[in-house]
C-alpha atoms as a PDB file:
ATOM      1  CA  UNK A   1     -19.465   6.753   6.757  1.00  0.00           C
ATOM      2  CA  UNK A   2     -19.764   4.114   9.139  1.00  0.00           C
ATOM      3  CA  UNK A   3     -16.570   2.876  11.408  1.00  0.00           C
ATOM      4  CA  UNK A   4     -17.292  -0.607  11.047  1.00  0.00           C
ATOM      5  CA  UNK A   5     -16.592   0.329   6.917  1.00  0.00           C
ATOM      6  CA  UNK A   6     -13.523   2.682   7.902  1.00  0.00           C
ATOM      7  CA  UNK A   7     -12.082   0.013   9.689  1.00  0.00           C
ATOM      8  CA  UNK A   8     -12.588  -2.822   7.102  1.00  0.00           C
ATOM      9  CA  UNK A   9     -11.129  -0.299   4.319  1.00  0.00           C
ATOM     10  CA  UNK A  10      -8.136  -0.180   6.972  1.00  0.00           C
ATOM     11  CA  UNK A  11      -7.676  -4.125   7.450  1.00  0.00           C
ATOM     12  CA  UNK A  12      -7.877  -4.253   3.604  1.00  0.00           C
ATOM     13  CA  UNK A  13      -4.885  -2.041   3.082  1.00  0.00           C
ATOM     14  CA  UNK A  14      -3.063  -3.423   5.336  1.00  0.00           C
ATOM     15  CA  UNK A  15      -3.782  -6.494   3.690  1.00  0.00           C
ATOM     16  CA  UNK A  16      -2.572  -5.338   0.088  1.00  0.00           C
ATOM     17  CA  UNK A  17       1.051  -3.895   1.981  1.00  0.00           C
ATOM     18  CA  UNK A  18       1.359  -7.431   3.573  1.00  0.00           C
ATOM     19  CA  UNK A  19       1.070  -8.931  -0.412  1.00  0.00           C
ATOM     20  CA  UNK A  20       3.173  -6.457  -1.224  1.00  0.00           C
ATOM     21  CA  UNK A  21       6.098  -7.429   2.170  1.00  0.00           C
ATOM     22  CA  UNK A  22       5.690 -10.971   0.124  1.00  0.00           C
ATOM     23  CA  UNK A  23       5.826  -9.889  -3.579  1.00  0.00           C
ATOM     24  CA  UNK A  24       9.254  -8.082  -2.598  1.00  0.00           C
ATOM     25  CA  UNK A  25      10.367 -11.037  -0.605  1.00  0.00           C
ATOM     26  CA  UNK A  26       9.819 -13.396  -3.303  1.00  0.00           C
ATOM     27  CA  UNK A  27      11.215 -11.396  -6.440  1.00  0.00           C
ATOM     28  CA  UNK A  28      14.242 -10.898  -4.418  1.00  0.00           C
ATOM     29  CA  UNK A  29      14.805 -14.291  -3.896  1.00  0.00           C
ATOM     30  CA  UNK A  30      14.108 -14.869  -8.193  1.00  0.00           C
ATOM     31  CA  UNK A  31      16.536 -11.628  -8.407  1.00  0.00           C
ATOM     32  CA  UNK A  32      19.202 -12.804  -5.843  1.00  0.00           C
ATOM     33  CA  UNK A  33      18.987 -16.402  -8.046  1.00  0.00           C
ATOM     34  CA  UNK A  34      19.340 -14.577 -11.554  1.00  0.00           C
ATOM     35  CA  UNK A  35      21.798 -12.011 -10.231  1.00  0.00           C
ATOM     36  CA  UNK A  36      19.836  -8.912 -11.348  1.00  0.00           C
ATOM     37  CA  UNK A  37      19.752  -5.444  -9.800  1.00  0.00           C
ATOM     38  CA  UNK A  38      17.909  -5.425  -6.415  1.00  0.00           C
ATOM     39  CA  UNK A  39      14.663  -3.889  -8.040  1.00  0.00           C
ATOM     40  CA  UNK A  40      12.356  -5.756  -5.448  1.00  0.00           C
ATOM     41  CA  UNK A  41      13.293  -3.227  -3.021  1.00  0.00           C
ATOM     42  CA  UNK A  42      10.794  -0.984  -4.801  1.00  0.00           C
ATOM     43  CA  UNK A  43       7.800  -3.064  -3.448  1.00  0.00           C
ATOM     44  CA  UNK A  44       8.920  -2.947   0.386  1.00  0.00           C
ATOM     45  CA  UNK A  45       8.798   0.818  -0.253  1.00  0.00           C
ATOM     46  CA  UNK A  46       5.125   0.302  -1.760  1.00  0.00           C
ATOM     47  CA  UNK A  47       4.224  -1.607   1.181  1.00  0.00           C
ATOM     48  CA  UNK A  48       5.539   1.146   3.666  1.00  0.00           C
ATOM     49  CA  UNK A  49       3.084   3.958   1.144  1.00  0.00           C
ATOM     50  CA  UNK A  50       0.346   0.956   1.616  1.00  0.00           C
ATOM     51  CA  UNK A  51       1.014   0.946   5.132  1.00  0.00           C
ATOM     52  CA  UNK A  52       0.904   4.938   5.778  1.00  0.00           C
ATOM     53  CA  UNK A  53      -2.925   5.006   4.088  1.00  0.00           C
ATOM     54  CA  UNK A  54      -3.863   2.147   6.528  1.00  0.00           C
ATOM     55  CA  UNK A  55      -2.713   4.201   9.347  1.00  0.00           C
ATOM     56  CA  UNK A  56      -3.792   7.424   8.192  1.00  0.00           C
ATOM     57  CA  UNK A  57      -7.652   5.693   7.087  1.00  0.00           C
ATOM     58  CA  UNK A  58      -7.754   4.466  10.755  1.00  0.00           C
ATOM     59  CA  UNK A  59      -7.629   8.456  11.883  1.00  0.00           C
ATOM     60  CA  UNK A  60     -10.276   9.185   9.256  1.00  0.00           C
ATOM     61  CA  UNK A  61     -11.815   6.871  11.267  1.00  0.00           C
ATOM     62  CA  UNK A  62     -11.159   8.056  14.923  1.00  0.00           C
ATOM     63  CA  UNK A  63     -12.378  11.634  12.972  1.00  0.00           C
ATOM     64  CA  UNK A  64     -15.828   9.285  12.509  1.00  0.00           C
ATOM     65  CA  UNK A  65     -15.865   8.133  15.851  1.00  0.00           C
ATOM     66  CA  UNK A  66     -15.182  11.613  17.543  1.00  0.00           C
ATOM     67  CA  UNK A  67     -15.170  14.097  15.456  1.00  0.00           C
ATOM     68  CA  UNK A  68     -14.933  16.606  17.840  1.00  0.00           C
ATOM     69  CA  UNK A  69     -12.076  15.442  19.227  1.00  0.00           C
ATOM     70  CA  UNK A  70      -9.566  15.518  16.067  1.00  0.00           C
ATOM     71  CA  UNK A  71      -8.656  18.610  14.304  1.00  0.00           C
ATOM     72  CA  UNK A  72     -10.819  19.694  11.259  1.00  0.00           C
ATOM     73  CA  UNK A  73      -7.892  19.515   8.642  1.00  0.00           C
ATOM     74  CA  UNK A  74      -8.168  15.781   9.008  1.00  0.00           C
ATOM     75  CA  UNK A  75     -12.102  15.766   7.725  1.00  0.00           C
ATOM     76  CA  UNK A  76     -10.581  17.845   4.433  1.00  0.00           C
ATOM     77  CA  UNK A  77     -10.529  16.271   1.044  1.00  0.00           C
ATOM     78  CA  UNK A  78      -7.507  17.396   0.395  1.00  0.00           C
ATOM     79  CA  UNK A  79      -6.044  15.461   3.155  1.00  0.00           C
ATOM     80  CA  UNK A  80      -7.745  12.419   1.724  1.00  0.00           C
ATOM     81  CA  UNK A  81      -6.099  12.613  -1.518  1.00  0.00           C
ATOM     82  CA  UNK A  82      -2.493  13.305  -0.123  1.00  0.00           C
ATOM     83  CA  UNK A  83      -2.427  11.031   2.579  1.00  0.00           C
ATOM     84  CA  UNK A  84      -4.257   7.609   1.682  1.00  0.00           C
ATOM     85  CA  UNK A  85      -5.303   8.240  -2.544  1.00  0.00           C
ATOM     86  CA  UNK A  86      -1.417   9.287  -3.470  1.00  0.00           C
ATOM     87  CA  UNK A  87       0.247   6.733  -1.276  1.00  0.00           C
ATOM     88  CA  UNK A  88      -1.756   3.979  -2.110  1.00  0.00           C
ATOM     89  CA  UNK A  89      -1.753   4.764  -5.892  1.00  0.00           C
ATOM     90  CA  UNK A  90       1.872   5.006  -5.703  1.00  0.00           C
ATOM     91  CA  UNK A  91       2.618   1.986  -3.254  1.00  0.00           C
ATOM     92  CA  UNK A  92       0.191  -0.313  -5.953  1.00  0.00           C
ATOM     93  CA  UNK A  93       2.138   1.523  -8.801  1.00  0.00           C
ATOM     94  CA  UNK A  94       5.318   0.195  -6.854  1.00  0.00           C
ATOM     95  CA  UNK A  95       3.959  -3.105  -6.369  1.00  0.00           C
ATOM     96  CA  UNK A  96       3.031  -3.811 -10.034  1.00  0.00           C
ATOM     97  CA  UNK A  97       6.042  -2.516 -11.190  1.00  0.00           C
ATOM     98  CA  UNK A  98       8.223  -4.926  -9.583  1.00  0.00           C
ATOM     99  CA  UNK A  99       5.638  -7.821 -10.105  1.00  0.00           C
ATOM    100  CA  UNK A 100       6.552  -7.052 -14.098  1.00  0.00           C
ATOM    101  CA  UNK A 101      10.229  -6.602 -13.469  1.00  0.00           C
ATOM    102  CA  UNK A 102      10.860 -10.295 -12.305  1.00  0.00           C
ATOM    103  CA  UNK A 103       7.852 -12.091 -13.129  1.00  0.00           C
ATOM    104  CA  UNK A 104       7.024 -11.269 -16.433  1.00  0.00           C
ATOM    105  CA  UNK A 105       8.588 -14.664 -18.076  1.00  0.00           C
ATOM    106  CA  UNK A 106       5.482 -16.075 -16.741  1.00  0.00           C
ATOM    107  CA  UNK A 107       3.481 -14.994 -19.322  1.00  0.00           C
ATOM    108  CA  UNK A 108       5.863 -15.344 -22.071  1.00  0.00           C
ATOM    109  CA  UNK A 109       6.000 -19.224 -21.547  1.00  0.00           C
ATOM    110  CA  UNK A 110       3.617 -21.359 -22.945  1.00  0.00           C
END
């Protein structure tokens, strides 16, 4: 893959966990106003899962850059999937999750 792709699929997560910093800001402030539990807390942890596939993508892409240089565990697949597909699946999980918890009145209002 190319690093200038790598690096773009890193500035786009990193993107999506800085929605998802704002999402939980937000909802708590709708939460903290309707005195509900403090669910939105759920979407600063999907923004920290967000954040560690950013991180970990941008050492994919040092592996692209050099790949002599980095161990070969960090080329696997398997790496892949546990470090940026499950945290990112589960961070976006997070972040929708909480995005239905306090704004779902939205739709129901016509």
């Amino acid at each position: 893959m190319s690093i200038l792709l790598e690096v773009g699929r890193s500035v786009g997560l990193a993107g999506l966990a800085g929605m998802l910093v704002i999402l939980g800001a937000l909802s708590g402030r709708l939460g903290a106003v309707l005195k509900t539990t403090p669910a939105h807390r759920a979407a600063h942890a999907g923004a920290g899962l967000v954040g560690l596939a950013a991180v970990t993508n941008l050492l994919r892409a040092a592996a692209v850059i050099q790949p002599a240089s980095v161990p070969a565990w960090l080329r696997e697949a398997y790496f892949e999937v546990l470090m940026i597909a499950l945290p990112l699946t589960l961070g976006l999980l997070a972040g929708v999750w909480v995005g239905w918890h306090y704004w779902r009145w939205l739709l129901s209002k016509r």
